[in-house]
PDB file of N, CA and C in Angstrom:
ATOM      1  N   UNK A   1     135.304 132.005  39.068  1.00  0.00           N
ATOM      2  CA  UNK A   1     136.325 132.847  39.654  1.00  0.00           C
ATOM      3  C   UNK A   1     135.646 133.990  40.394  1.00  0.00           C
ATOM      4  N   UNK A   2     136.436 134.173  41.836  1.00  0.00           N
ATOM      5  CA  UNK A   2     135.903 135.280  42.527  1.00  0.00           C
ATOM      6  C   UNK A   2     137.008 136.636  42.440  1.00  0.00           C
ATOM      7  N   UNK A   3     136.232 137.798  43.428  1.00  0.00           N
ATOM      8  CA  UNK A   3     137.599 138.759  43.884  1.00  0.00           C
ATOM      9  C   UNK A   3     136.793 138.973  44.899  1.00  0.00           C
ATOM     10  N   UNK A   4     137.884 139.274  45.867  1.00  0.00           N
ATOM     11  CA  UNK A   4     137.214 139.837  47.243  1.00  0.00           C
ATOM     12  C   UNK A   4     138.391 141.313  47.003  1.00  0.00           C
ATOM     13  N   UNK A   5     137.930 142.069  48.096  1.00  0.00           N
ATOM     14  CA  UNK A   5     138.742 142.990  48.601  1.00  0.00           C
ATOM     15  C   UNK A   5     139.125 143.497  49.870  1.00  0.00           C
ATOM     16  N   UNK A   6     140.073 143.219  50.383  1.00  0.00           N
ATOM     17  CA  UNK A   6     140.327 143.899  51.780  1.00  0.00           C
ATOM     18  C   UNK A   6     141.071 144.448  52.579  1.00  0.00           C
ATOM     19  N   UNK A   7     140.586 145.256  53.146  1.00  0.00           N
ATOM     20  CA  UNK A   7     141.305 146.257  53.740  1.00  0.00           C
ATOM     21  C   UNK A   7     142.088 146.183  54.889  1.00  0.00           C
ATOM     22  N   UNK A   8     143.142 146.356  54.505  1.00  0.00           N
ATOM     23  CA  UNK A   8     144.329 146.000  55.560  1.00  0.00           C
ATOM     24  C   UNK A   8     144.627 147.118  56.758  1.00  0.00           C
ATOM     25  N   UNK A   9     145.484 146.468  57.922  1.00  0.00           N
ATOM     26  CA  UNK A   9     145.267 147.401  58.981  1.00  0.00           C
ATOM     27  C   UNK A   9     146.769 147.736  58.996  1.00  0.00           C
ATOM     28  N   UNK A  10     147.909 147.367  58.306  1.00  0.00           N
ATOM     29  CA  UNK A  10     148.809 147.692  57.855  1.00  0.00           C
ATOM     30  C   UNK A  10     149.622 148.070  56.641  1.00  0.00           C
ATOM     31  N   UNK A  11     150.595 148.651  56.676  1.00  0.00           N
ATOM     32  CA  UNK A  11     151.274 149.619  55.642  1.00  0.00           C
ATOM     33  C   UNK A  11     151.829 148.562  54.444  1.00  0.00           C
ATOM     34  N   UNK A  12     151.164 148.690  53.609  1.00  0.00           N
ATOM     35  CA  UNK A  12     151.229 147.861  52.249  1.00  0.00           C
ATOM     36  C   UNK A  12     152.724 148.389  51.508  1.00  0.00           C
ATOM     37  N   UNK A  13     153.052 149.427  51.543  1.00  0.00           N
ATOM     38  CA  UNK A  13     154.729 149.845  51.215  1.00  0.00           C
ATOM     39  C   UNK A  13     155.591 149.315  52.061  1.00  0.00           C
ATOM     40  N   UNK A  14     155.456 148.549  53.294  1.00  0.00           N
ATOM     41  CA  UNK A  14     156.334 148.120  53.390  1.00  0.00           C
ATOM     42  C   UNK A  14     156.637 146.455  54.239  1.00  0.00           C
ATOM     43  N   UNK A  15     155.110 145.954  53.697  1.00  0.00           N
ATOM     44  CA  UNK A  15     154.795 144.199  53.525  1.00  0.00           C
ATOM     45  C   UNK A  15     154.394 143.762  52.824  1.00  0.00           C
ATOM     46  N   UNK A  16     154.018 144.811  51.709  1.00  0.00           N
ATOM     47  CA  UNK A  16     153.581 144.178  49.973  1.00  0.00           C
ATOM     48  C   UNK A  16     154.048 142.812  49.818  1.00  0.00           C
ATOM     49  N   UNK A  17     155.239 142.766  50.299  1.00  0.00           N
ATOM     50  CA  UNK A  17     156.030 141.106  49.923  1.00  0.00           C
ATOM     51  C   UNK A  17     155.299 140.370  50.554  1.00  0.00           C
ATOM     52  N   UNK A  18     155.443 140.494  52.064  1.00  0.00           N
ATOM     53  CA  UNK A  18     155.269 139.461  52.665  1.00  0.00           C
ATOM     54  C   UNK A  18     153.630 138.891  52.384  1.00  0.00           C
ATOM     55  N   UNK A  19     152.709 139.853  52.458  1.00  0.00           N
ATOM     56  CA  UNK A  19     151.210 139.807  52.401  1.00  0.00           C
ATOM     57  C   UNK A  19     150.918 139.062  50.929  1.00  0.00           C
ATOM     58  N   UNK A  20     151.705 139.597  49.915  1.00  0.00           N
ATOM     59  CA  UNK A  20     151.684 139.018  48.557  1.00  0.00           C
ATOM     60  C   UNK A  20     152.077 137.340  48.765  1.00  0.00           C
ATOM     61  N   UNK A  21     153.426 136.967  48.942  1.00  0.00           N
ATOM     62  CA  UNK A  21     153.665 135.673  49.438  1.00  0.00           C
ATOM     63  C   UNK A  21     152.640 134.983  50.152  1.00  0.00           C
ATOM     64  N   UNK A  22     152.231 135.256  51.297  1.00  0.00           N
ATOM     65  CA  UNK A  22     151.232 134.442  52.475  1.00  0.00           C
ATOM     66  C   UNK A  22     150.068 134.305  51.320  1.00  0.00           C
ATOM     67  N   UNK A  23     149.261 135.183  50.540  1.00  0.00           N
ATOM     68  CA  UNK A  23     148.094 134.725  50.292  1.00  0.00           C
ATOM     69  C   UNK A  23     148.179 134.216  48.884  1.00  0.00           C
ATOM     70  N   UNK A  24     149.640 134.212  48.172  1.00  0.00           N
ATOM     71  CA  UNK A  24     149.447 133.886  46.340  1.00  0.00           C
ATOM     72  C   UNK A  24     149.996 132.046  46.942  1.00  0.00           C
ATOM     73  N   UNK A  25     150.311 132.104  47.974  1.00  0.00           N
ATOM     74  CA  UNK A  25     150.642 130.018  47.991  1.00  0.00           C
ATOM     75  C   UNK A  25     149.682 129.258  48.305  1.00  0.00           C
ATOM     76  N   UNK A  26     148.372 129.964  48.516  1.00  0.00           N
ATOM     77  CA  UNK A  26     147.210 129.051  48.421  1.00  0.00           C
ATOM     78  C   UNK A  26     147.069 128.717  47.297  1.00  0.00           C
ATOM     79  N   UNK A  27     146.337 127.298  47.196  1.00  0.00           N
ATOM     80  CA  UNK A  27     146.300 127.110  45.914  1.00  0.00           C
ATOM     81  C   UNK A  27     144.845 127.067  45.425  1.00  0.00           C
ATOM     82  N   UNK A  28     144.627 128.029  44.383  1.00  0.00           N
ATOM     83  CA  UNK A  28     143.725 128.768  43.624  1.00  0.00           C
ATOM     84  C   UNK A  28     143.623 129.814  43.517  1.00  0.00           C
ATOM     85  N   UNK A  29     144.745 130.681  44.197  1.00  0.00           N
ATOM     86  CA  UNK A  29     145.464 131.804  44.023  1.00  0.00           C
ATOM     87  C   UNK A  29     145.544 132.192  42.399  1.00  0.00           C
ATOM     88  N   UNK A  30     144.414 133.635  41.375  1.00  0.00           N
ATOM     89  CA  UNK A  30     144.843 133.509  40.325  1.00  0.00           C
ATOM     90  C   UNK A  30     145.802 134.482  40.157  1.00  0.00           C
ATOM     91  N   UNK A  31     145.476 135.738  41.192  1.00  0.00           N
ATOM     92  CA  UNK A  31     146.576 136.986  41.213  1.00  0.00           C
ATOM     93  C   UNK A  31     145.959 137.722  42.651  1.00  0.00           C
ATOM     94  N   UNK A  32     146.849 138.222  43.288  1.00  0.00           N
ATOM     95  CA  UNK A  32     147.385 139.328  44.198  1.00  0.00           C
ATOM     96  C   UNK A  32     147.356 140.969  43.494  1.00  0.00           C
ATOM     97  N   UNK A  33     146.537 142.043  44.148  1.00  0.00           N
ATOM     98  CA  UNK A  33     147.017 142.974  43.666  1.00  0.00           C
ATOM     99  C   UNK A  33     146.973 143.886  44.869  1.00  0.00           C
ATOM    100  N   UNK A  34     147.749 144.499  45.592  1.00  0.00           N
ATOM    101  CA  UNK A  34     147.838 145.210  46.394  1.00  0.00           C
ATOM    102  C   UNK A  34     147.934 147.022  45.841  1.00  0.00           C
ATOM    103  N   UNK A  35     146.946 148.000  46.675  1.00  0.00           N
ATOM    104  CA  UNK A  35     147.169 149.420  46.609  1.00  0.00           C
ATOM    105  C   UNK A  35     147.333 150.181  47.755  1.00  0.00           C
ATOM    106  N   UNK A  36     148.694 150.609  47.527  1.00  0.00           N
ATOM    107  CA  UNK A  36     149.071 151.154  48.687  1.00  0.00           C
ATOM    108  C   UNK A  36     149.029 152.145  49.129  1.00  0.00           C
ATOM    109  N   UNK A  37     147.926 152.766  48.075  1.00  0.00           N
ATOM    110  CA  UNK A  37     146.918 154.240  48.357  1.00  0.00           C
ATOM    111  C   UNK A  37     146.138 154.204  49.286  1.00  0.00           C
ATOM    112  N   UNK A  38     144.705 153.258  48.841  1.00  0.00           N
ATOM    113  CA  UNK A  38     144.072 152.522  49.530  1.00  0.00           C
ATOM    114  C   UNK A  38     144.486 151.369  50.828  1.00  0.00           C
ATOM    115  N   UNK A  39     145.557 151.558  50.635  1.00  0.00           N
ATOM    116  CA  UNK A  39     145.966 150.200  51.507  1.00  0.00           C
ATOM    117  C   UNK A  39     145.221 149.099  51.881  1.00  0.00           C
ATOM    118  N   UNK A  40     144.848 148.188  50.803  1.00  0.00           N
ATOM    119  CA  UNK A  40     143.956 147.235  50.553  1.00  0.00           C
ATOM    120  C   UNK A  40     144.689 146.343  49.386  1.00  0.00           C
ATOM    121  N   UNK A  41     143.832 144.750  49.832  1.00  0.00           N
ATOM    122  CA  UNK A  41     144.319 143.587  48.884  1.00  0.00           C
ATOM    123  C   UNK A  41     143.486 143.513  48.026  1.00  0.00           C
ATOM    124  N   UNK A  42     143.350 143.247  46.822  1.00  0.00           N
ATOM    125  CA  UNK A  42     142.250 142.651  45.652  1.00  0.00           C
ATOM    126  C   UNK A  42     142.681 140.913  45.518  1.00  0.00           C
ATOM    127  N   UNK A  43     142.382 140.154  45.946  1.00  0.00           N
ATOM    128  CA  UNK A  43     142.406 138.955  45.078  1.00  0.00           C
ATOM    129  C   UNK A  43     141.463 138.071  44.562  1.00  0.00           C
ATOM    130  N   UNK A  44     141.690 137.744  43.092  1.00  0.00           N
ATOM    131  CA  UNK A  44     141.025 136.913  42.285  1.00  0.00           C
ATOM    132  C   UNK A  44     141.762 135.613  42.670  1.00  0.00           C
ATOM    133  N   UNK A  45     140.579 134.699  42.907  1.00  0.00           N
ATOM    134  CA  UNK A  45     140.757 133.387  42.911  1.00  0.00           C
ATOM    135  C   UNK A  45     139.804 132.452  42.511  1.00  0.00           C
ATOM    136  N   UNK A  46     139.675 131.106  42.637  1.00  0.00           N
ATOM    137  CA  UNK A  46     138.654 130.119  42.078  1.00  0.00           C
ATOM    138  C   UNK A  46     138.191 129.664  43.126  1.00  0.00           C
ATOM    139  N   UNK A  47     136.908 130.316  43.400  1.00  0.00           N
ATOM    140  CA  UNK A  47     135.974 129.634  44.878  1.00  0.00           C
ATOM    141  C   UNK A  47     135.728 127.899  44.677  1.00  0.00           C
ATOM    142  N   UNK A  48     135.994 127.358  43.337  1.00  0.00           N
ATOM    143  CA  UNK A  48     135.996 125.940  44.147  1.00  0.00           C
ATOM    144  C   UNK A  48     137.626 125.311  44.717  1.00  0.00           C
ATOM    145  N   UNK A  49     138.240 126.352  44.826  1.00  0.00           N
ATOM    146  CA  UNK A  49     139.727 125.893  45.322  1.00  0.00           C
ATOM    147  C   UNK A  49     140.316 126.539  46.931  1.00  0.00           C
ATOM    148  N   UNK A  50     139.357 127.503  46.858  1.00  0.00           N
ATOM    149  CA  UNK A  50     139.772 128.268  48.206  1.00  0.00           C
ATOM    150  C   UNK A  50     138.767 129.490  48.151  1.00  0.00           C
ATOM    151  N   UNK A  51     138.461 129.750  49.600  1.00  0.00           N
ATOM    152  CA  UNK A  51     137.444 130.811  49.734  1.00  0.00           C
ATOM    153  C   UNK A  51     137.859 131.900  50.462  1.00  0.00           C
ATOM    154  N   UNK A  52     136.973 132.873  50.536  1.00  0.00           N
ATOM    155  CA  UNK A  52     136.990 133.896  51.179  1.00  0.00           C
ATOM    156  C   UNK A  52     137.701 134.372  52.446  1.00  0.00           C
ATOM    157  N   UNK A  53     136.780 133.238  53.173  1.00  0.00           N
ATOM    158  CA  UNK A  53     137.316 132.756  54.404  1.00  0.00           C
ATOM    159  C   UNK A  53     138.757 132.731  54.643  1.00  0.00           C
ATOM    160  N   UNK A  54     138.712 131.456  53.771  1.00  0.00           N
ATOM    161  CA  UNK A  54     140.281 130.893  53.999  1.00  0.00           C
ATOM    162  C   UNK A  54     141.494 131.998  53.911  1.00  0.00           C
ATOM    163  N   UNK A  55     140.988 133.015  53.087  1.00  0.00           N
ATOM    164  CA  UNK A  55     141.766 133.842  52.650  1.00  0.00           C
ATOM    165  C   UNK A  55     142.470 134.972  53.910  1.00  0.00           C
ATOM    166  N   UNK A  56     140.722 135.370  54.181  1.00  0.00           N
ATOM    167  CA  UNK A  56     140.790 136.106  55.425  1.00  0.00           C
ATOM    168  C   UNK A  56     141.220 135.678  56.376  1.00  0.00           C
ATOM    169  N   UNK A  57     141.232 134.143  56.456  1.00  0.00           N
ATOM    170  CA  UNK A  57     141.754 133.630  57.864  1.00  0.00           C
ATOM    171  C   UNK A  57     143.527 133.821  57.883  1.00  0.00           C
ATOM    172  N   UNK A  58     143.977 133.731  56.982  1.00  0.00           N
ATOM    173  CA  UNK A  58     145.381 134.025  56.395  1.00  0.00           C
ATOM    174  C   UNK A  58     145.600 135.621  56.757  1.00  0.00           C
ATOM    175  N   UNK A  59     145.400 136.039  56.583  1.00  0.00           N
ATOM    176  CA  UNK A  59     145.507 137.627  56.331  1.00  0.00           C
ATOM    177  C   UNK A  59     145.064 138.233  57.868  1.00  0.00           C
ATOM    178  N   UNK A  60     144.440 137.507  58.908  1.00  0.00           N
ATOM    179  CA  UNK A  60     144.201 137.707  60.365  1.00  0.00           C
ATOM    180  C   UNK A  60     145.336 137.112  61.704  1.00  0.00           C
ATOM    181  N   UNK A  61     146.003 136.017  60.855  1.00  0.00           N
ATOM    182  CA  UNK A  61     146.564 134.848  61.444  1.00  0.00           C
ATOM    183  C   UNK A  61     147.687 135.870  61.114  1.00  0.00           C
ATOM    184  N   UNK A  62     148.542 136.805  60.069  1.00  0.00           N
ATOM    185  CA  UNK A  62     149.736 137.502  60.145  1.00  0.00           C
ATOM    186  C   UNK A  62     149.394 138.868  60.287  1.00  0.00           C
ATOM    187  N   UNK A  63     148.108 139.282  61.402  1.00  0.00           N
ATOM    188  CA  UNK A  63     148.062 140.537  61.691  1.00  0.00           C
ATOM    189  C   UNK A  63     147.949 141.677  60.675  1.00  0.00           C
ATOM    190  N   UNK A  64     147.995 141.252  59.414  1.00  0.00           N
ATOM    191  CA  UNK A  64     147.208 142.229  57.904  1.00  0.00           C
ATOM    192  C   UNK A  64     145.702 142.795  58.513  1.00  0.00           C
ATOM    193  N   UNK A  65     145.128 142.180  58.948  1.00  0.00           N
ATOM    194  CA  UNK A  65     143.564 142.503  59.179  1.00  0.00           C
ATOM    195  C   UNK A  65     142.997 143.278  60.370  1.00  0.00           C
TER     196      UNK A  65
END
């Protein structure tokens, strides 16, 4: 199991949902944790199910990044 962290270029109070949804339906998704202090994602997942990448590529593809 990994965590990455990253820092978003948008307001987490008010796409927490959506950003939470897009990246917890990959599958190896173990949890989502968003801070909307930091305005940044934490997610733990299982690098033999989905990577970094993939993650980030998600999170670029709906303008989060």
């Amino acid at each position: 199991m990994k965590a990455n962290k990253f820092k978003l270029n948008t307001d987490v109070k008010s796409n927490g949902k959506n950003i939470h949804n897009s990246i917890s339906k990959l599958d190896g998704i173990n949890s989502v944790r968003l801070d909307s202090f930091a305005n940044t994602v934490t997610v733990n997942y299982d690098d033999s199910k989905v990577s970094s990448s993939e993650i980030e590529s998600i999170l670029r593809q709906k303008n989060y990044l």
